[in-house]
N, C-alpha and C. Protein backbone atom coordinates (compact mmCIF):
# COMPACT_ATOMS: atom_id res chain seq x y z
N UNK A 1 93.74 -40.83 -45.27
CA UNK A 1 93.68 -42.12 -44.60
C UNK A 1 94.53 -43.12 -45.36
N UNK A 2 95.35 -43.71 -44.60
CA UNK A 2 96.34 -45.04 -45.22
C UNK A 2 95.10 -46.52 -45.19
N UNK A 3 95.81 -46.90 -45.90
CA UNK A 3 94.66 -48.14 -46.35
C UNK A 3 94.41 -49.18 -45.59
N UNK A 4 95.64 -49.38 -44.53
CA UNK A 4 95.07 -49.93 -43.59
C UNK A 4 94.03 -49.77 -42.17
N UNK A 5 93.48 -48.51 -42.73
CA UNK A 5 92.63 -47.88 -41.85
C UNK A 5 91.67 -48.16 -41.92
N UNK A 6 91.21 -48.88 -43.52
CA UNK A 6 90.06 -48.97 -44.23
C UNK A 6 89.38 -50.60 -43.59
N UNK A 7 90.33 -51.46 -42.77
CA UNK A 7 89.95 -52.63 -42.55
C UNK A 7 89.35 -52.79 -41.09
N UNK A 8 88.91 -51.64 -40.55
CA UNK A 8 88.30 -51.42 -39.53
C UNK A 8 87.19 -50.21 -39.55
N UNK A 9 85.74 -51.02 -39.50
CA UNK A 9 84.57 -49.98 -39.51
C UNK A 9 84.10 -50.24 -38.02
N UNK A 10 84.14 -49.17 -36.68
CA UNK A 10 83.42 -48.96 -36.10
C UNK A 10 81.74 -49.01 -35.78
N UNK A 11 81.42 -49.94 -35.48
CA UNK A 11 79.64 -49.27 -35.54
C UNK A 11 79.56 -49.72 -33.78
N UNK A 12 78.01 -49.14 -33.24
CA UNK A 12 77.38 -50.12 -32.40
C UNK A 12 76.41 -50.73 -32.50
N UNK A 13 75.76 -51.42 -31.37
CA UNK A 13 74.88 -52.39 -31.43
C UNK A 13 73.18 -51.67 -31.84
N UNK A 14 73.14 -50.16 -31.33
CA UNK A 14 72.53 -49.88 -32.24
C UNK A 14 72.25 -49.89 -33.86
N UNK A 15 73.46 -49.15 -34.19
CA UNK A 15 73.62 -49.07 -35.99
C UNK A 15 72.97 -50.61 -36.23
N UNK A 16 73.55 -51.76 -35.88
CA UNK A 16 73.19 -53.00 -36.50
C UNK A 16 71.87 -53.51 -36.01
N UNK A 17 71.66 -53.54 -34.85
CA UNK A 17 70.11 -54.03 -34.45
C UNK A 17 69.22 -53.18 -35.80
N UNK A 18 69.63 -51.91 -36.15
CA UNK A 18 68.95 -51.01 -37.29
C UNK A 18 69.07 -51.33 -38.45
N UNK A 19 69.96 -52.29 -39.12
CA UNK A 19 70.44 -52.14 -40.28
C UNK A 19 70.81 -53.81 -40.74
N UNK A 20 70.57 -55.07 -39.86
CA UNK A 20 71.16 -55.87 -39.84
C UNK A 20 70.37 -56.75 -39.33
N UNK A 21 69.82 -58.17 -40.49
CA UNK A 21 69.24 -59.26 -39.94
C UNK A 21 70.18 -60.22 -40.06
N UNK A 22 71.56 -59.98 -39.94
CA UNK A 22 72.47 -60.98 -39.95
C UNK A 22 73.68 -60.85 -39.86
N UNK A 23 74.48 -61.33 -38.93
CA UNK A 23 75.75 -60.93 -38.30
C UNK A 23 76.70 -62.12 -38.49
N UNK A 24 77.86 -61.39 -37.79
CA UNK A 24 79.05 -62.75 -37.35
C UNK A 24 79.75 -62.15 -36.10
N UNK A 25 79.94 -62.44 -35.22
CA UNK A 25 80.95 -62.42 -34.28
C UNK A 25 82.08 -62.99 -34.02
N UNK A 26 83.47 -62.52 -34.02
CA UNK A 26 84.58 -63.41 -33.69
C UNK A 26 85.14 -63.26 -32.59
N UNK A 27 85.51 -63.87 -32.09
CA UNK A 27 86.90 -63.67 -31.23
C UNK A 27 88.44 -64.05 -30.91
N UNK A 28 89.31 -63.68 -30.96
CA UNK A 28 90.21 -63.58 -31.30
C UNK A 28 90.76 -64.98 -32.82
N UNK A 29 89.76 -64.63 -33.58
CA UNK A 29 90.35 -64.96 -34.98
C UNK A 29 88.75 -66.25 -35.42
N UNK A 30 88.49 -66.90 -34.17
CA UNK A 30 87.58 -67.46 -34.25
C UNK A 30 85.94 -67.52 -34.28
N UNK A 31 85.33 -68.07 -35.26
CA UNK A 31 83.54 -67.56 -34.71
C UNK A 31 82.83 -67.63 -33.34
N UNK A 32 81.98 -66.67 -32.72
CA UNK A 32 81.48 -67.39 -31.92
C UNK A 32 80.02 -67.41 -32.15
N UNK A 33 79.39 -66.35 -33.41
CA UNK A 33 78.02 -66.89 -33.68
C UNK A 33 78.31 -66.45 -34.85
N UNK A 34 77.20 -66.78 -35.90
CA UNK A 34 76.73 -66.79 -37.44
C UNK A 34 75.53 -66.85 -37.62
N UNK A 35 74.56 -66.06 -37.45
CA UNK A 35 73.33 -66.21 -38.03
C UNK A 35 72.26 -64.87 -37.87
N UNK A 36 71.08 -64.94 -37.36
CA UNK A 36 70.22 -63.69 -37.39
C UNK A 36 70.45 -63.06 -35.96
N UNK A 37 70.29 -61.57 -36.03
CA UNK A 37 69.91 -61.07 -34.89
C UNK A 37 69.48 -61.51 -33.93
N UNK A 38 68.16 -62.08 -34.22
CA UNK A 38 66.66 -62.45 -33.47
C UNK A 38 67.60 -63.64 -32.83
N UNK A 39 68.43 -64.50 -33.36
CA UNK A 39 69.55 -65.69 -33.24
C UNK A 39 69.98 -65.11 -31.81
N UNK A 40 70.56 -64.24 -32.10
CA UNK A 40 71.61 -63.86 -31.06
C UNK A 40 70.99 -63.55 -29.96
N UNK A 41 70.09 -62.83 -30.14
CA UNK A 41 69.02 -62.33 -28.82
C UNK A 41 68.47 -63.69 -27.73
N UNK A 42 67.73 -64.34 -29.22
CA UNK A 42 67.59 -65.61 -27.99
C UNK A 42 68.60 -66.33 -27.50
N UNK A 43 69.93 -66.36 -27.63
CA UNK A 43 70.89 -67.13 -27.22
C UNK A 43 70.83 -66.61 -25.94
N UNK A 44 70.58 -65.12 -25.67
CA UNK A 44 70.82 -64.61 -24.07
C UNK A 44 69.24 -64.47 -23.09
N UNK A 45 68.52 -65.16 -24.03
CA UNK A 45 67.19 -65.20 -23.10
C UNK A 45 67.04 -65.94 -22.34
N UNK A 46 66.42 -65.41 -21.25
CA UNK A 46 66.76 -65.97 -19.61
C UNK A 46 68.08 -65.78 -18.99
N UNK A 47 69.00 -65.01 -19.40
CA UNK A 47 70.51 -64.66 -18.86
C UNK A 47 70.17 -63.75 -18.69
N UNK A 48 69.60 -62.10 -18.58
CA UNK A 48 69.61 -61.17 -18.60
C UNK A 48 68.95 -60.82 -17.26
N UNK A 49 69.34 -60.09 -15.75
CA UNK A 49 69.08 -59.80 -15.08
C UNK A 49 69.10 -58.57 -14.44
N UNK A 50 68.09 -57.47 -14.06
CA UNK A 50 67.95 -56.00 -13.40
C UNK A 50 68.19 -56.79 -12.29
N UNK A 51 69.27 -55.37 -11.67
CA UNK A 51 69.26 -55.52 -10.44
C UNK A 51 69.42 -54.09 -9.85
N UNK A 52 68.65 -53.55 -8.76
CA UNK A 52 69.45 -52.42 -8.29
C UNK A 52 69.98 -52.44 -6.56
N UNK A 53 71.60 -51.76 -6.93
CA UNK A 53 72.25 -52.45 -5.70
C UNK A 53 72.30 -51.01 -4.98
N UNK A 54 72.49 -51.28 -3.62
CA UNK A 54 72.33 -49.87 -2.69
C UNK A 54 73.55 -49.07 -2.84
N UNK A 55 74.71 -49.83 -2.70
CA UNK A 55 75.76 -49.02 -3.12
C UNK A 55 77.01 -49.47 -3.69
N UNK A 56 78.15 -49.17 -3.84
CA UNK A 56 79.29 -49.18 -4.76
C UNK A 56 79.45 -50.64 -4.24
N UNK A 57 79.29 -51.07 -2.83
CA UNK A 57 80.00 -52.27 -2.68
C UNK A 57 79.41 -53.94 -3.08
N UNK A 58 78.04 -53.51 -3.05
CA UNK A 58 77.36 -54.33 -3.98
C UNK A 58 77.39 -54.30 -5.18
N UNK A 59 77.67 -53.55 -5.95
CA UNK A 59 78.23 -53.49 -7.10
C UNK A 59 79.34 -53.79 -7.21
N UNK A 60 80.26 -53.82 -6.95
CA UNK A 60 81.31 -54.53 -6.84
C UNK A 60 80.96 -55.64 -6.46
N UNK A 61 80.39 -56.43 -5.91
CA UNK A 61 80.19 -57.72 -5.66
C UNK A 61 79.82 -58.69 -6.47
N UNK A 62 78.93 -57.81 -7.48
CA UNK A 62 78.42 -58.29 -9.03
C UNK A 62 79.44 -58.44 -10.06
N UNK A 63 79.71 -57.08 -9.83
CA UNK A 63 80.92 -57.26 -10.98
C UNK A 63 82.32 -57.91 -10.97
N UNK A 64 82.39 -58.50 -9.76
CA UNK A 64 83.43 -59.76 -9.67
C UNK A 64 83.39 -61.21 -9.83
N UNK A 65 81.93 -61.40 -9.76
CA UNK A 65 81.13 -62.83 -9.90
C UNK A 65 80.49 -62.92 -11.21
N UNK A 66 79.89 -61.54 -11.52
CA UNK A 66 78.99 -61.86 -13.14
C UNK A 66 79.77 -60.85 -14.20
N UNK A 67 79.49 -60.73 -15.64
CA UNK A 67 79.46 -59.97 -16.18
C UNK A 67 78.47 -59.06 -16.47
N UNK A 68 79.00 -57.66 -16.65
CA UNK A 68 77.86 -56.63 -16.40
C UNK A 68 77.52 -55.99 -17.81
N UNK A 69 76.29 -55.96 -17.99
CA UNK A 69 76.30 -55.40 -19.50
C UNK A 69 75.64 -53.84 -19.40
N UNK A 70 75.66 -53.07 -18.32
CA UNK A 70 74.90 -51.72 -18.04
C UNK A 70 74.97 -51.76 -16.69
N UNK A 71 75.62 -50.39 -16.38
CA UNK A 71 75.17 -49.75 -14.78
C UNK A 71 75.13 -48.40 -15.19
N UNK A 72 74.04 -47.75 -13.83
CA UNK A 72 73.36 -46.43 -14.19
C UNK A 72 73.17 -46.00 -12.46
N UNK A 73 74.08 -45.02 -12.28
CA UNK A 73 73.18 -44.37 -11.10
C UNK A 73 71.67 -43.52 -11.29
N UNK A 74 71.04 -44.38 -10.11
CA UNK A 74 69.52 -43.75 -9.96
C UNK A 74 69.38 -43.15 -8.88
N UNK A 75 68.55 -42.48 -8.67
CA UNK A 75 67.85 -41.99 -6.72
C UNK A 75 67.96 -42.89 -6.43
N UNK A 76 67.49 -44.37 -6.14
CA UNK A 76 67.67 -45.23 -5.02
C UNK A 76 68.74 -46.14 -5.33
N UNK A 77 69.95 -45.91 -5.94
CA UNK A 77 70.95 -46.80 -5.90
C UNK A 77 71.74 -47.01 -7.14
N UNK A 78 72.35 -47.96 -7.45
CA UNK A 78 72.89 -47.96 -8.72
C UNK A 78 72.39 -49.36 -9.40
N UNK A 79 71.89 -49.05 -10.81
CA UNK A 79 70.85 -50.43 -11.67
C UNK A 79 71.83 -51.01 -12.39
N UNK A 80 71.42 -52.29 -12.06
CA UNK A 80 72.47 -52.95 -13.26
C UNK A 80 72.06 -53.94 -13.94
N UNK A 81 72.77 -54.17 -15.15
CA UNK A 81 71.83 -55.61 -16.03
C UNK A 81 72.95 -56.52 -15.34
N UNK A 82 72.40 -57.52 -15.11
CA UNK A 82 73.55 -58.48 -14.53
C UNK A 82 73.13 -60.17 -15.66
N UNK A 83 74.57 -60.16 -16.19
CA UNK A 83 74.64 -61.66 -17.24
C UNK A 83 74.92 -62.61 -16.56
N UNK A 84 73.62 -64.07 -16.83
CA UNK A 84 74.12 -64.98 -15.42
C UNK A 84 73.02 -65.84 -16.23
N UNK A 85 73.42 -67.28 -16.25
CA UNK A 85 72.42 -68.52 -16.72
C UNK A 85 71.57 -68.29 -15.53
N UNK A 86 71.46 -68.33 -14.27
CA UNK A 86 71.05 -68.86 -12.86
C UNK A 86 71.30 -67.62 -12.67
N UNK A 87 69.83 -66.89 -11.59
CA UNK A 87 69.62 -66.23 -11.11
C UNK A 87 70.88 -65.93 -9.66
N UNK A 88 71.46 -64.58 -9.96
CA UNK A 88 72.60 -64.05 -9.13
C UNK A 88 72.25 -63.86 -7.76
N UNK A 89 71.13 -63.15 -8.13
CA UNK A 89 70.73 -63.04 -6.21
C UNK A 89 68.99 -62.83 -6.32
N UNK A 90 68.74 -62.73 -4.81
CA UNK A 90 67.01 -63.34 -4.80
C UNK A 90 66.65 -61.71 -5.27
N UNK A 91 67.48 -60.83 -5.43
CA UNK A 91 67.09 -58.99 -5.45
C UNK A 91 66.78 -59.09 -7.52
N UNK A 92 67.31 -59.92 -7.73
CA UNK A 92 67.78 -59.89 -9.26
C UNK A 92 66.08 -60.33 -9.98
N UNK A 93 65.47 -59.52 -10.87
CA UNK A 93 64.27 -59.60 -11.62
C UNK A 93 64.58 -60.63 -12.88
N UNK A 94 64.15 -60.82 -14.14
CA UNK A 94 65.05 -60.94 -14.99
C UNK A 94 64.78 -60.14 -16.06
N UNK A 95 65.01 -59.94 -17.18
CA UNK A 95 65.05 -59.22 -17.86
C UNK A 95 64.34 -59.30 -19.35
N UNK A 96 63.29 -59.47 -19.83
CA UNK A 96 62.70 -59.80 -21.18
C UNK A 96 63.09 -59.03 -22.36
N UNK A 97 63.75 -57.62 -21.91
CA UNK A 97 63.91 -56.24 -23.03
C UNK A 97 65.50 -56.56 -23.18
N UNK A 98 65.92 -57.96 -23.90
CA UNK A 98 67.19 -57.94 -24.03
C UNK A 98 67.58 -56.98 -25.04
N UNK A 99 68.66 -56.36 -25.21
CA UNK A 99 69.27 -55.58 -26.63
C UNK A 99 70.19 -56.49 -26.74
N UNK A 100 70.90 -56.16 -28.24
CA UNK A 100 71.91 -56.10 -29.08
C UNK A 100 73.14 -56.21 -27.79
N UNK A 101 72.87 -55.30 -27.13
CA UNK A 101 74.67 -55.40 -26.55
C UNK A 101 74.76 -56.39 -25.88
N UNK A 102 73.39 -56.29 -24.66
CA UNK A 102 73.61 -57.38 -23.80
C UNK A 102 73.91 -58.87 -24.19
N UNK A 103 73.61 -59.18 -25.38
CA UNK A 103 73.44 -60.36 -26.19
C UNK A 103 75.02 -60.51 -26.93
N UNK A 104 75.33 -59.61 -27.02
CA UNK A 104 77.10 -59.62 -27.55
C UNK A 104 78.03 -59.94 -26.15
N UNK A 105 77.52 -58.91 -25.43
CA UNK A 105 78.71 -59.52 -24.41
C UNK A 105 78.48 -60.58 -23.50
N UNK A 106 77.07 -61.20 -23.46
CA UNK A 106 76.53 -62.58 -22.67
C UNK A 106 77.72 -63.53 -23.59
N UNK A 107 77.45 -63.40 -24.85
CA UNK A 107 78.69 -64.51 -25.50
C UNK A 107 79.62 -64.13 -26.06
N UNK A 108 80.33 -63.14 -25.45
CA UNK A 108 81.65 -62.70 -25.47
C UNK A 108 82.16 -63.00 -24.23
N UNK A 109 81.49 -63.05 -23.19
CA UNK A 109 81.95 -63.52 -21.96
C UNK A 109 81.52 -64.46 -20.97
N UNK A 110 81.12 -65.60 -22.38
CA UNK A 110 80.33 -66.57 -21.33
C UNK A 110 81.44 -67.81 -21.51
């Protein structure tokens, strides 16, 4: 390995939710948080919304209006976490079991 290889460690939001009561996030050069986990989590509480849509085209409909932090085909359709201050649609629950990711990309792409 050349040494500039060494300035990039891979992890995910698992490894750190496991290993980590304290982070930083940047984006492109700048902060966008500094502080605890538990920090970050509540920043996306009450943004976090289940939804399950019947098919591809409702999903697509989401994912052009919100940011999506998880989709999963199920038997009755395809589930999605949908990121949104204000409830997306009247189908949309909200979500209390935020993780690590959803909470990175609510303010990575808010």
């Amino acid at each position: 390995m050349n040494e500039e290889s060494w300035n990039t460690i891979p992890l995910d939001t698992e490894d750190l939710a496991a290993t980590c009561t304290q982070l930083a996030i940047m984006k492109k050069g700048s902060f966008l948080y500094s502080g605890s986990v538990s920090g970050l989590l509540e920043n996306a509480k009450g943004c976090v919304w289940n939804s399950t849509v019947q098919n591809a085209e409702e999903a697509r409909l989401l994912e052009a209006n919100y940011s999506i932090s998880s989709k999963q085909y199920v038997e009755n359709g395809i589930h999605m976490k949908v990121l949104s201050k204000g409830k997306p649609n009247e189908n949309c629950v909200l979500d209390n079991d935020i993780t690590l990711e959803d909470a990175y990309i609510y303010l990575t792409n808010s």
